[in-house]
N, C-alpha and C. Protein backbone atom coordinates (compact mmCIF):
# COMPACT_ATOMS: atom_id res chain seq x y z
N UNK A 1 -197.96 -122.05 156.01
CA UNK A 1 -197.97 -120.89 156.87
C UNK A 1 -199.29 -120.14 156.65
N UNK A 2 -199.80 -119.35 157.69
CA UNK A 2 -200.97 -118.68 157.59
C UNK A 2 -200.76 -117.79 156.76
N UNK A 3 -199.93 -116.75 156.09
CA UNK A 3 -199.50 -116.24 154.94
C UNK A 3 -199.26 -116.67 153.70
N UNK A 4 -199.72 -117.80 153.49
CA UNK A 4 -199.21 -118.81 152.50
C UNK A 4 -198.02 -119.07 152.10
N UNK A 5 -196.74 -118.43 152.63
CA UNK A 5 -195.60 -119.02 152.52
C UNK A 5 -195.31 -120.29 152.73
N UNK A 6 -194.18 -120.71 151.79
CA UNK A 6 -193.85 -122.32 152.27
C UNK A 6 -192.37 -122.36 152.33
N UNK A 7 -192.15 -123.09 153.69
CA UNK A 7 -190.57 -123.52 153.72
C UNK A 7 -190.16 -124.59 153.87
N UNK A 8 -188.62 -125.24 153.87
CA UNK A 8 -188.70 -126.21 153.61
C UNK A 8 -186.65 -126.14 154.41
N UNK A 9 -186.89 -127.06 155.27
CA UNK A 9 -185.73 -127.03 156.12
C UNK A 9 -185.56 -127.99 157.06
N UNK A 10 -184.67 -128.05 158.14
CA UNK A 10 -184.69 -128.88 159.19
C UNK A 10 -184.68 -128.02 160.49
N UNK A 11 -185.58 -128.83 161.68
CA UNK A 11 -186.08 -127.93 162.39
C UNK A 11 -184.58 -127.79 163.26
N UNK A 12 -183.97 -126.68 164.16
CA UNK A 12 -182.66 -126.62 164.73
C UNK A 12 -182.70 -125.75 166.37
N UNK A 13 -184.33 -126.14 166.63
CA UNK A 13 -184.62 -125.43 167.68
C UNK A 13 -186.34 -125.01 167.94
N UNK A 14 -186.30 -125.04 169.66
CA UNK A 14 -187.65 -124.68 169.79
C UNK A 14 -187.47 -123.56 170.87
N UNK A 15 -188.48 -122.64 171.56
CA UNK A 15 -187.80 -121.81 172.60
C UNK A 15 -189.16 -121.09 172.96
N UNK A 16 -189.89 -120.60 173.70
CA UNK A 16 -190.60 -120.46 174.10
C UNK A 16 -190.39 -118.92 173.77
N UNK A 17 -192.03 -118.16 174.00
CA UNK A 17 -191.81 -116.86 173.47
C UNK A 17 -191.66 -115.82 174.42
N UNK A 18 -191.29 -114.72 174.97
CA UNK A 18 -191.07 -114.09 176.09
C UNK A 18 -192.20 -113.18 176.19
N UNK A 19 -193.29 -113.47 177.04
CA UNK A 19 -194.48 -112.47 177.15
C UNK A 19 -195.03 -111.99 178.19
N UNK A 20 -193.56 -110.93 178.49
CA UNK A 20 -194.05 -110.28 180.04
C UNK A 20 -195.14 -109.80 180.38
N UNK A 21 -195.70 -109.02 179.40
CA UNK A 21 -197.18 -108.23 179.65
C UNK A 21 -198.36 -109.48 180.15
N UNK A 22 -198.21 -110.24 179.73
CA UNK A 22 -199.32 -111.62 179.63
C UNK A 22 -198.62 -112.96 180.65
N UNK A 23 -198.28 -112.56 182.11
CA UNK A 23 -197.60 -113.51 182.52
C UNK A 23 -198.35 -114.67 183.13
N UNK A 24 -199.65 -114.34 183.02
CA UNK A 24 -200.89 -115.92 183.26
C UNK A 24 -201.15 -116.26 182.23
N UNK A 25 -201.08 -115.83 180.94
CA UNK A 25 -201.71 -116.54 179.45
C UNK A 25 -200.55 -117.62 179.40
N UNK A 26 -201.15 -118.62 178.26
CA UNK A 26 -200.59 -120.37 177.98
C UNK A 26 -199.43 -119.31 177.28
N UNK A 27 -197.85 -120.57 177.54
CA UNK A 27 -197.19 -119.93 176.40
C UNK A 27 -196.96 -120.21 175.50
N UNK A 28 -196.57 -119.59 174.63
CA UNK A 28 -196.29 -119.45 173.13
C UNK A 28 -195.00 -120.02 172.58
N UNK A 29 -194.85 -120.49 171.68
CA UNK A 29 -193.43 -121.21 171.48
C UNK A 29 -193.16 -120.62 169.48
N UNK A 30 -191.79 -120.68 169.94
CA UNK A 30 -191.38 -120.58 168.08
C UNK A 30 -190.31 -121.81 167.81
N UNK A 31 -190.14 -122.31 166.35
CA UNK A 31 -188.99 -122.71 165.82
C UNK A 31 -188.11 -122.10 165.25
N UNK A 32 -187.03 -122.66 165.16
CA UNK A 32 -185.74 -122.10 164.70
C UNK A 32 -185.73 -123.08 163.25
N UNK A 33 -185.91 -122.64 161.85
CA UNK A 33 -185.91 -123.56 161.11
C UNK A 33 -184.37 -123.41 160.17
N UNK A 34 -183.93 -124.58 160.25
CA UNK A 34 -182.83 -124.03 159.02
C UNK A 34 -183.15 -124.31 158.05
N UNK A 35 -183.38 -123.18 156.74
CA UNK A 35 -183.94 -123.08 155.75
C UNK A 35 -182.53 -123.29 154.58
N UNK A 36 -181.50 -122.94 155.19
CA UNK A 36 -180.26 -122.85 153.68
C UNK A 36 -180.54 -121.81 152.78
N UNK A 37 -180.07 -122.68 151.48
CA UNK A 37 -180.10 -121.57 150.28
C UNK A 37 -179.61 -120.52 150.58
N UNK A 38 -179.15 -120.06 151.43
CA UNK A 38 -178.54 -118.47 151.64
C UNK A 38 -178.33 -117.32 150.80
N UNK A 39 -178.34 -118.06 149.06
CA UNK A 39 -178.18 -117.65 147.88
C UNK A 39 -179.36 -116.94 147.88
N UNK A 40 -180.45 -117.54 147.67
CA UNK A 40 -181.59 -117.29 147.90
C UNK A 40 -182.37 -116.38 148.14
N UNK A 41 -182.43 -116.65 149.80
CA UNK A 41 -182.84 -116.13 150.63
C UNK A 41 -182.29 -115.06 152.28
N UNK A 42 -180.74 -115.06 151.52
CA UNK A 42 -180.15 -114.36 152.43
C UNK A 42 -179.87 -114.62 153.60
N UNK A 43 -180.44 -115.65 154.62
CA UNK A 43 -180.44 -116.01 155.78
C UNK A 43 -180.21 -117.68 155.63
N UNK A 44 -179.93 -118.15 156.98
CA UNK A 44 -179.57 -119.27 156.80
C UNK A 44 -180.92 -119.75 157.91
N UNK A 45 -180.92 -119.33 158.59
CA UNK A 45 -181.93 -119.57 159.52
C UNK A 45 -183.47 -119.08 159.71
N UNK A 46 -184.32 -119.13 160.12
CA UNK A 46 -185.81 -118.41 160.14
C UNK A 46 -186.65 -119.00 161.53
N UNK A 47 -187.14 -117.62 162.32
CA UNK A 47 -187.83 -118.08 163.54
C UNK A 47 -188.96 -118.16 163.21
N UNK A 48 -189.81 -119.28 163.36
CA UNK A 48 -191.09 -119.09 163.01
C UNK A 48 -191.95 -119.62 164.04
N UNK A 49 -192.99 -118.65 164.25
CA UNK A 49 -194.06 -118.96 165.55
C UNK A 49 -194.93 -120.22 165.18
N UNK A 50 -194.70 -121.01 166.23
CA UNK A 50 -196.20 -122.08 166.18
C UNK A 50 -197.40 -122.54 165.83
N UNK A 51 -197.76 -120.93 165.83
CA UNK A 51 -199.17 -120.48 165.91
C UNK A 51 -199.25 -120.18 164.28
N UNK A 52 -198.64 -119.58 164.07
CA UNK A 52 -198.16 -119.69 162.10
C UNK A 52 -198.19 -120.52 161.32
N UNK A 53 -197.82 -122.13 161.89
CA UNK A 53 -197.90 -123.26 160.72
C UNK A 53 -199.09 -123.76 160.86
N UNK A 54 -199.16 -123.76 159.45
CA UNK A 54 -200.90 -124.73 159.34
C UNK A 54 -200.71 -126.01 158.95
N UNK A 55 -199.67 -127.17 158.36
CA UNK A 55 -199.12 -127.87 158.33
C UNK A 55 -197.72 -128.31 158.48
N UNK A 56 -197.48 -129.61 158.65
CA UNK A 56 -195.91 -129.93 158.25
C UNK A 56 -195.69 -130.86 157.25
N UNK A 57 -195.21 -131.22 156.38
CA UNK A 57 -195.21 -132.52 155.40
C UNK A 57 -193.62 -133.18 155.20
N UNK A 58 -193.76 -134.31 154.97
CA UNK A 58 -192.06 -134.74 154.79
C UNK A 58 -192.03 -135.42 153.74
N UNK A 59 -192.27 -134.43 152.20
CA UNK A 59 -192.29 -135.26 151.16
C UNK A 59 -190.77 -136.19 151.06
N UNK A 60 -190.99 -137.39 150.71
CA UNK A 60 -189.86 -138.55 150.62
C UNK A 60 -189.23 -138.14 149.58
N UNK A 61 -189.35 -137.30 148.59
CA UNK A 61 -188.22 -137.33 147.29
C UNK A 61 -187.57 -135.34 147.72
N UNK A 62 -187.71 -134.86 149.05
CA UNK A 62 -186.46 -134.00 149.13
C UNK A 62 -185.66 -134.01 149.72
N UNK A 63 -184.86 -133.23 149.54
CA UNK A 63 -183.07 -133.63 149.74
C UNK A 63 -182.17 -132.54 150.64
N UNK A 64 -181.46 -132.60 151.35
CA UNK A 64 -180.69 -132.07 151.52
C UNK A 64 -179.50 -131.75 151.35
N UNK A 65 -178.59 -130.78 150.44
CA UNK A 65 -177.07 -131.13 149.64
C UNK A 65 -175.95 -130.32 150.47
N UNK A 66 -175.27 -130.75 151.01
CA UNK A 66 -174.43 -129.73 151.62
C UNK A 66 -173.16 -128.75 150.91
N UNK A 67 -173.47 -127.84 151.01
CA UNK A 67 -172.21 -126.82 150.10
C UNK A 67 -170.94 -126.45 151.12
N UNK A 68 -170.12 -125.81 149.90
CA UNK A 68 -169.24 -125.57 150.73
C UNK A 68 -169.52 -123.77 151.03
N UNK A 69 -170.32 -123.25 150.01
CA UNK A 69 -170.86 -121.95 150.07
C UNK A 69 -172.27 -121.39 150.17
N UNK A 70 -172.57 -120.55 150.98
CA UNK A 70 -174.42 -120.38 150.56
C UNK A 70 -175.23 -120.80 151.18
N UNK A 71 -174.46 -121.87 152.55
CA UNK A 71 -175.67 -122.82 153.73
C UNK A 71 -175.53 -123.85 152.05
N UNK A 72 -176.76 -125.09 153.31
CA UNK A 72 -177.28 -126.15 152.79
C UNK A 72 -178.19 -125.66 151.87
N UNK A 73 -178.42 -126.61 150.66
CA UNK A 73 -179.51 -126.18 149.07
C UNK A 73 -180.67 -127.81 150.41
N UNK A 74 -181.93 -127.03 149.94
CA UNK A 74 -182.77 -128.04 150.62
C UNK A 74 -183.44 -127.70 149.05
N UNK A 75 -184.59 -129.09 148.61
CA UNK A 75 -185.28 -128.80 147.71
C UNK A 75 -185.57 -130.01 146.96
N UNK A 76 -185.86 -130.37 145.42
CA UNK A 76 -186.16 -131.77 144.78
C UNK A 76 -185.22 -131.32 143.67
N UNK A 77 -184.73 -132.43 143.08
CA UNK A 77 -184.26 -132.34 141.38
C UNK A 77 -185.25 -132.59 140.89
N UNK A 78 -185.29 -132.40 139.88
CA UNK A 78 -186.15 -132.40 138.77
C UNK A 78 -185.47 -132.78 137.30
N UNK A 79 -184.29 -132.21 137.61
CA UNK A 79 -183.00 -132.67 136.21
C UNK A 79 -181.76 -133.12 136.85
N UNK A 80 -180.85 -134.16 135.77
CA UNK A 80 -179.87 -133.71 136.28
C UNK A 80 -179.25 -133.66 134.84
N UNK A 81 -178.35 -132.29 134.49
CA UNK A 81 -178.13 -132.24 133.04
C UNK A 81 -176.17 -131.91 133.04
N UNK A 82 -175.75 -132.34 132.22
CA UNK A 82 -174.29 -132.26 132.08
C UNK A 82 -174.49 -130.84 130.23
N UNK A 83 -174.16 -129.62 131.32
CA UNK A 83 -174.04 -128.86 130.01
C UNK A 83 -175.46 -128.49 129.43
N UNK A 84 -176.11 -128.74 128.36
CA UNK A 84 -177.32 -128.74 127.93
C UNK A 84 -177.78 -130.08 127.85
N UNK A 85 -177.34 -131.24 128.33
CA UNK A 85 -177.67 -132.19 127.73
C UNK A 85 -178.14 -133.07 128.85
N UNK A 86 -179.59 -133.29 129.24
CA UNK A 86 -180.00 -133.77 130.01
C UNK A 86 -179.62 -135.06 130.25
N UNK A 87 -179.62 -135.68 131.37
CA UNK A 87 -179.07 -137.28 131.32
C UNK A 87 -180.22 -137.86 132.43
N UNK A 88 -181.02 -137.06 133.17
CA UNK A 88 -182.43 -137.73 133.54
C UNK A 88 -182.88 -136.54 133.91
N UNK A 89 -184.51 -137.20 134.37
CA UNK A 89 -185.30 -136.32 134.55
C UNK A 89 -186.26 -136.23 133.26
């Protein structure tokens, strides 16, 4: 993002932007990203303008886990530990 934020979700929508004042300029479009974590980040969803992302990437080792609380956890393991006792990672 041009703010340097980074997210990480599945895209769940596109929609064009409503710009009455400017009704000959090109238009503008946003996504609807579902971000999860709700824990998190409070929201399950995030609109984000077009014009905002400076990349997209689809690293192969993240995941999507579905809960039954909190939205979807999007993200990588790094551990997986039973208790204190690591068993990989």
């Amino acid at each position: 993002m041009k703010d340097g934020s980074r997210y990480m979700g599945q895209e769940a929508g596109t929609e064009s932007i409503p710009q009455p004042e400017a009704r000959n300029s090109a238009k503008k479009y946003r996504i609807r990203l579902k971000i999860g974590n709700r824990d998190i980040y409070g929201l399950d969803f995030k609109w984000t303008n077009n014009d905002e992302i400076l990349t997209t990437t689809y690293p192969p080792d993240a995941l999507v886990i579905e809960r039954t609380e909190w939205g979807n956890m999007y993200g990588f393991i790094t551990a997986i530990k039973d208790g204190e006792k690591t068993l990989a990672g």
